[in-house]
N, C-alpha and C. Protein backbone atom coordinates (compact mmCIF):
# COMPACT_ATOMS: atom_id res chain seq x y z
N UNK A 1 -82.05 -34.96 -17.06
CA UNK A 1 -81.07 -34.05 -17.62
C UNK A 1 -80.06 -33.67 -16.55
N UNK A 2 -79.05 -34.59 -15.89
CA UNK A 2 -78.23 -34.09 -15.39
C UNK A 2 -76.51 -34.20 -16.11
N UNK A 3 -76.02 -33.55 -15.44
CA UNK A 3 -74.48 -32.86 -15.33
C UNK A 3 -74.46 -31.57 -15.62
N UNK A 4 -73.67 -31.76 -17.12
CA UNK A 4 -73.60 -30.42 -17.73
C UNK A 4 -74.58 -29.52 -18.36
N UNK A 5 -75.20 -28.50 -18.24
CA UNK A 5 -76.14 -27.50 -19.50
C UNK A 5 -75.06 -26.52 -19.49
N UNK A 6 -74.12 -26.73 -20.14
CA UNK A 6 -73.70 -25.34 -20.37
C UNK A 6 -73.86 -24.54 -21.09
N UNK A 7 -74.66 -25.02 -21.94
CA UNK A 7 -75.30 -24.12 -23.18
C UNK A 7 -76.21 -23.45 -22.16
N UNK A 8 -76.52 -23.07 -20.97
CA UNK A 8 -76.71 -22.46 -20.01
C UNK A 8 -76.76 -21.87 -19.26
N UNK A 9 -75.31 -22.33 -18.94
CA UNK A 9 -74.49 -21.79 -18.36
C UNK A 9 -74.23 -21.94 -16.96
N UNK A 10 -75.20 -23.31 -16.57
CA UNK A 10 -75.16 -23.72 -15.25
C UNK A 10 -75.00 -25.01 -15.36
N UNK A 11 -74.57 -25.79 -14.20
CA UNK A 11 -73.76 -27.00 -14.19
C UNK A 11 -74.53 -27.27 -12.68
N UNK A 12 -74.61 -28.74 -12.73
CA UNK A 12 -75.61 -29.35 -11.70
C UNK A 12 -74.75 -30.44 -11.03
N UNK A 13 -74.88 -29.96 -9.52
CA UNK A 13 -74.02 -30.32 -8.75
C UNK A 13 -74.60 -32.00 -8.26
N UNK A 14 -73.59 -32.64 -7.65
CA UNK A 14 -73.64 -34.13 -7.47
C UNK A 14 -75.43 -34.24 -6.85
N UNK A 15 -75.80 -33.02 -5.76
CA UNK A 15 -76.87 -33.11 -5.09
C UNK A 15 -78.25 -33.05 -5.90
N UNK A 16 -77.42 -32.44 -7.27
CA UNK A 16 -78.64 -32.47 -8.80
C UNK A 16 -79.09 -30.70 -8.10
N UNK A 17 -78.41 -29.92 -7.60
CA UNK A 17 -78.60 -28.24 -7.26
C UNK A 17 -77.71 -28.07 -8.28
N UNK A 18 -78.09 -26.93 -9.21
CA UNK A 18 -77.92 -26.23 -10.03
C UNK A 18 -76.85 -25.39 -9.48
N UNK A 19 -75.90 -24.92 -10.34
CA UNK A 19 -75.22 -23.51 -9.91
C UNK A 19 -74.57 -23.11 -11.04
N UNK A 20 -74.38 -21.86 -11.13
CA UNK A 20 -73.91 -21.17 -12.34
C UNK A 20 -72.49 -20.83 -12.44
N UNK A 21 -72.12 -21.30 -13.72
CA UNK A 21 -70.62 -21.56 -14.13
C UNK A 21 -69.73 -20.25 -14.06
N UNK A 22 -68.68 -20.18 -13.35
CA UNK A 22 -68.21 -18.77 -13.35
C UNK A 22 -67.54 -18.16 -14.27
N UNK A 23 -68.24 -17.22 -14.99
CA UNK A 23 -66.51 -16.89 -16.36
C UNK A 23 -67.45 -17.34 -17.37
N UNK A 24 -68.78 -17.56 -17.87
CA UNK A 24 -69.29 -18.73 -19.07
C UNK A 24 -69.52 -17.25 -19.89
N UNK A 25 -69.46 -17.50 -20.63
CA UNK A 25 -69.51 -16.27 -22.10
C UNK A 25 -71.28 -16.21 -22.27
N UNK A 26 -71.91 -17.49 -22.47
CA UNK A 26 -73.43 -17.51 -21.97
C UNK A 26 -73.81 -16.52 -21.02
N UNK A 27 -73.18 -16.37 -19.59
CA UNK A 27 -73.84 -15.73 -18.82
C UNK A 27 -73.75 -14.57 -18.39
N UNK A 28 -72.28 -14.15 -19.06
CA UNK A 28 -71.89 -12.90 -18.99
C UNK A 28 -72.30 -12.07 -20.44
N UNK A 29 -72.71 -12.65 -21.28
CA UNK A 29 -73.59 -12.32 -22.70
C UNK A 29 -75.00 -11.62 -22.25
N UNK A 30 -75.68 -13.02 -21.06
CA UNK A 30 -77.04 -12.44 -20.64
C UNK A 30 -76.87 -11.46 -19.60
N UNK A 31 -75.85 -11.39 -19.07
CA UNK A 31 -75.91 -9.67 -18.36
C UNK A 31 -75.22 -8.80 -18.93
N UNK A 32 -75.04 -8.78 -20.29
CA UNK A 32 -74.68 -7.30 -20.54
C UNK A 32 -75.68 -6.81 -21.06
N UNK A 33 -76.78 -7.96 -21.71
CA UNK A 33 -77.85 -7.92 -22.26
C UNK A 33 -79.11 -7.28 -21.66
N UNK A 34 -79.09 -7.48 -20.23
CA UNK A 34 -80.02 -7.31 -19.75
C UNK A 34 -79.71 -5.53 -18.91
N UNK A 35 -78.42 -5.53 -18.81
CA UNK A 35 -77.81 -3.94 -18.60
C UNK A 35 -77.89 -3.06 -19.68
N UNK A 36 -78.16 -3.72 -20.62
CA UNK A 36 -78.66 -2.66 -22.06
C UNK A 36 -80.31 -2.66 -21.92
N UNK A 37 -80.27 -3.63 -21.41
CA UNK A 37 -82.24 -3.23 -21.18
C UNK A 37 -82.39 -2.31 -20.24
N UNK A 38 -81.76 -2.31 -19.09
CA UNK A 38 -81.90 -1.68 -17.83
C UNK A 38 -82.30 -0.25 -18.15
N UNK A 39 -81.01 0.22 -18.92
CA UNK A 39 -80.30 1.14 -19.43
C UNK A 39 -81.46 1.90 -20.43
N UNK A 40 -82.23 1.58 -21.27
CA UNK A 40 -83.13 1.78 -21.75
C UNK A 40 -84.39 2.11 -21.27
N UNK A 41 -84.42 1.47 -20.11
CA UNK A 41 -85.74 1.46 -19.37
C UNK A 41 -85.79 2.98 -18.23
N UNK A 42 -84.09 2.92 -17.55
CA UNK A 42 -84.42 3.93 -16.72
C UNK A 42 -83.76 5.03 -17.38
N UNK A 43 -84.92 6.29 -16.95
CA UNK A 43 -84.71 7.92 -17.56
C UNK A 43 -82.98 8.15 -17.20
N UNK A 44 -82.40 8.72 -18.23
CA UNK A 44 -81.31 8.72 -17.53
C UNK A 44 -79.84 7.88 -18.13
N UNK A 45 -80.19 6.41 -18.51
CA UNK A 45 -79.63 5.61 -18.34
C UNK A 45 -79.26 5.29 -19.72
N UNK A 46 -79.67 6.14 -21.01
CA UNK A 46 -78.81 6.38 -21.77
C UNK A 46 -77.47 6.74 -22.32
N UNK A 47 -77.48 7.80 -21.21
CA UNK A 47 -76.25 8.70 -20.96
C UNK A 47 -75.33 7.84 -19.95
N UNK A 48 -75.27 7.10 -19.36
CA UNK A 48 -74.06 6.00 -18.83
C UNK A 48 -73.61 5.12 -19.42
N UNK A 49 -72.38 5.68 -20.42
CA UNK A 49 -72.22 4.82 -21.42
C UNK A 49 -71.16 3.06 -20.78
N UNK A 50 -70.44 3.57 -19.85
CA UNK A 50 -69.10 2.96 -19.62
C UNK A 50 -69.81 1.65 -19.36
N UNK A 51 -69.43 0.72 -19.67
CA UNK A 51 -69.83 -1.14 -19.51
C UNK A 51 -69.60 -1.12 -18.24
N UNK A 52 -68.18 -0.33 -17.33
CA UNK A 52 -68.12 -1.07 -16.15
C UNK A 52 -68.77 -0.14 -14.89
N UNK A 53 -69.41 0.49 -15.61
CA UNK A 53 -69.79 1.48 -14.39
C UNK A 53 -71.59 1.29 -13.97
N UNK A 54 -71.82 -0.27 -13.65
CA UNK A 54 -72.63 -0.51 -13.59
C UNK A 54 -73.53 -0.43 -12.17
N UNK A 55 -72.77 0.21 -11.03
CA UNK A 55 -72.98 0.89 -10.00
C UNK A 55 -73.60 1.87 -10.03
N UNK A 56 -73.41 3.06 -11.43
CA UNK A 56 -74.08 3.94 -11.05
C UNK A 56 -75.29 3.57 -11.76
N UNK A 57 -75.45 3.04 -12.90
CA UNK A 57 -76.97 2.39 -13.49
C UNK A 57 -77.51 2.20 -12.13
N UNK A 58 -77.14 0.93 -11.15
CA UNK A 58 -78.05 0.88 -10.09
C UNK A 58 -78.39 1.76 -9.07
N UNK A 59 -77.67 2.55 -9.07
CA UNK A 59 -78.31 3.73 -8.27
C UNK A 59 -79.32 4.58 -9.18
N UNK A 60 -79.11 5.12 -9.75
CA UNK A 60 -80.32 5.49 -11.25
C UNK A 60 -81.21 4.69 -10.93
N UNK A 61 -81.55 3.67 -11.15
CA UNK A 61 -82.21 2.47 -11.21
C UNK A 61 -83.22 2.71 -9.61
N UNK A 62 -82.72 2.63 -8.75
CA UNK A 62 -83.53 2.63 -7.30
C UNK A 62 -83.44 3.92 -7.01
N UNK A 63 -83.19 4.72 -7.74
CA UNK A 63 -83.58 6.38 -7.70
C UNK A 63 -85.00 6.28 -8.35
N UNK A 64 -84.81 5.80 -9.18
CA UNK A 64 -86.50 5.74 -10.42
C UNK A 64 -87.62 4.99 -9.40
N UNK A 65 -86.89 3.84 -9.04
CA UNK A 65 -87.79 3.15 -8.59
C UNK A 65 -88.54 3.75 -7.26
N UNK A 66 -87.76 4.76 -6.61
CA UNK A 66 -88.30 5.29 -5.52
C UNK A 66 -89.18 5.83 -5.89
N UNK A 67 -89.01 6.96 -6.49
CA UNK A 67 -89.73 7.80 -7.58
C UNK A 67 -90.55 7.45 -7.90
N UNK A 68 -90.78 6.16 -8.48
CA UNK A 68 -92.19 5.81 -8.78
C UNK A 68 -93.07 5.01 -7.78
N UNK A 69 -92.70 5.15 -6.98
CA UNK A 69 -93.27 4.48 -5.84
C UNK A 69 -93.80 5.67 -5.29
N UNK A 70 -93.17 6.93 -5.12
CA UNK A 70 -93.59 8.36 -4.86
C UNK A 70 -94.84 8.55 -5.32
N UNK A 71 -95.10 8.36 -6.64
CA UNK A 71 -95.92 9.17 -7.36
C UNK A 71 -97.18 7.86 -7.51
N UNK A 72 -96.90 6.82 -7.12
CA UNK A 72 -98.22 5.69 -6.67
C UNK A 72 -98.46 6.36 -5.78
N UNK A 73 -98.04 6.29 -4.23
CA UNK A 73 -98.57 6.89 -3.42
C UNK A 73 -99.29 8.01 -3.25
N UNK A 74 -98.58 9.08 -4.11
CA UNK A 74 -99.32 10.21 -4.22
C UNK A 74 -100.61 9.87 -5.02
N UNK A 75 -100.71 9.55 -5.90
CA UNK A 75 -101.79 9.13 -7.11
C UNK A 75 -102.80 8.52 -5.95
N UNK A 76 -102.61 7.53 -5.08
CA UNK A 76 -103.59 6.43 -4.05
C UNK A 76 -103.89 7.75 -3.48
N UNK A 77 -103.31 8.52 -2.66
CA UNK A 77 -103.65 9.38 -2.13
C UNK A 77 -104.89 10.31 -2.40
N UNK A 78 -104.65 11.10 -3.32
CA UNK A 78 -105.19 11.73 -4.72
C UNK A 78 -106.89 11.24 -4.11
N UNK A 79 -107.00 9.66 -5.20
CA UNK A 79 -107.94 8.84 -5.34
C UNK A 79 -108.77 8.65 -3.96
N UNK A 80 -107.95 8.71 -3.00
CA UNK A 80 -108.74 8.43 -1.89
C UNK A 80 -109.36 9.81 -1.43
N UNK A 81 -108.57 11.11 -1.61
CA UNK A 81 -109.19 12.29 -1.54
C UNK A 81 -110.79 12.80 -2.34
N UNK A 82 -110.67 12.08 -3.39
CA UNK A 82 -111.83 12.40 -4.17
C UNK A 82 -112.92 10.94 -4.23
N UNK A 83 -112.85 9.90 -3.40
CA UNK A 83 -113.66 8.93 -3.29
C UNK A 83 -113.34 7.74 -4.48
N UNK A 84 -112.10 7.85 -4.99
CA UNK A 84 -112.40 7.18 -6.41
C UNK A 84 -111.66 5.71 -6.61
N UNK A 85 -112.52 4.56 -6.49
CA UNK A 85 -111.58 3.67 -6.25
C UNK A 85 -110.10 2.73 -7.02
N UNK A 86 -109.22 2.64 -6.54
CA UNK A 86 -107.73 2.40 -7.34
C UNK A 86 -108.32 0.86 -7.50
């Protein structure tokens, strides 16, 4: 299967390395798609409505993620205080 997949949205270079087509409606479809998932997933991220303000989603985004990395730690912590294994 070489040259074109652009039903893909990636195009395979002479070396048969893959690279993704710039501008393809395919691939800019699967990231708005996946910024509506984002968006869903982190607390918060309802309320950022604007398509292009996808900077602040990612800060939201690795705000949460800290956050929950916080509250593992604390939780391991916890568990190790009372003998209980994670």
């Amino acid at each position: 299967m070489r040259g074109d997949d652009s039903s893909l949205g990636v195009k395979r270079s002479k070396g048969g390395r893959r690279r993704r087509m710039s501008g393809s409606s395919s691939s800019r479809g699967s990231v708005e798609r996946k910024v509506r998932e984002l968006r869903s997933l982190v607390p918060g991220g309802e309320q950022i409505h604007a398509d292009d303000d996808h900077h602040e989603l990612l800060s939201l985004t690795a705000d949460y993620i800290f956050q929950l990395r916080l509250q593992l730690h604390l939780l391991r912590a916890l568990c190790d205080l009372y003998n209980l294994q994670a």
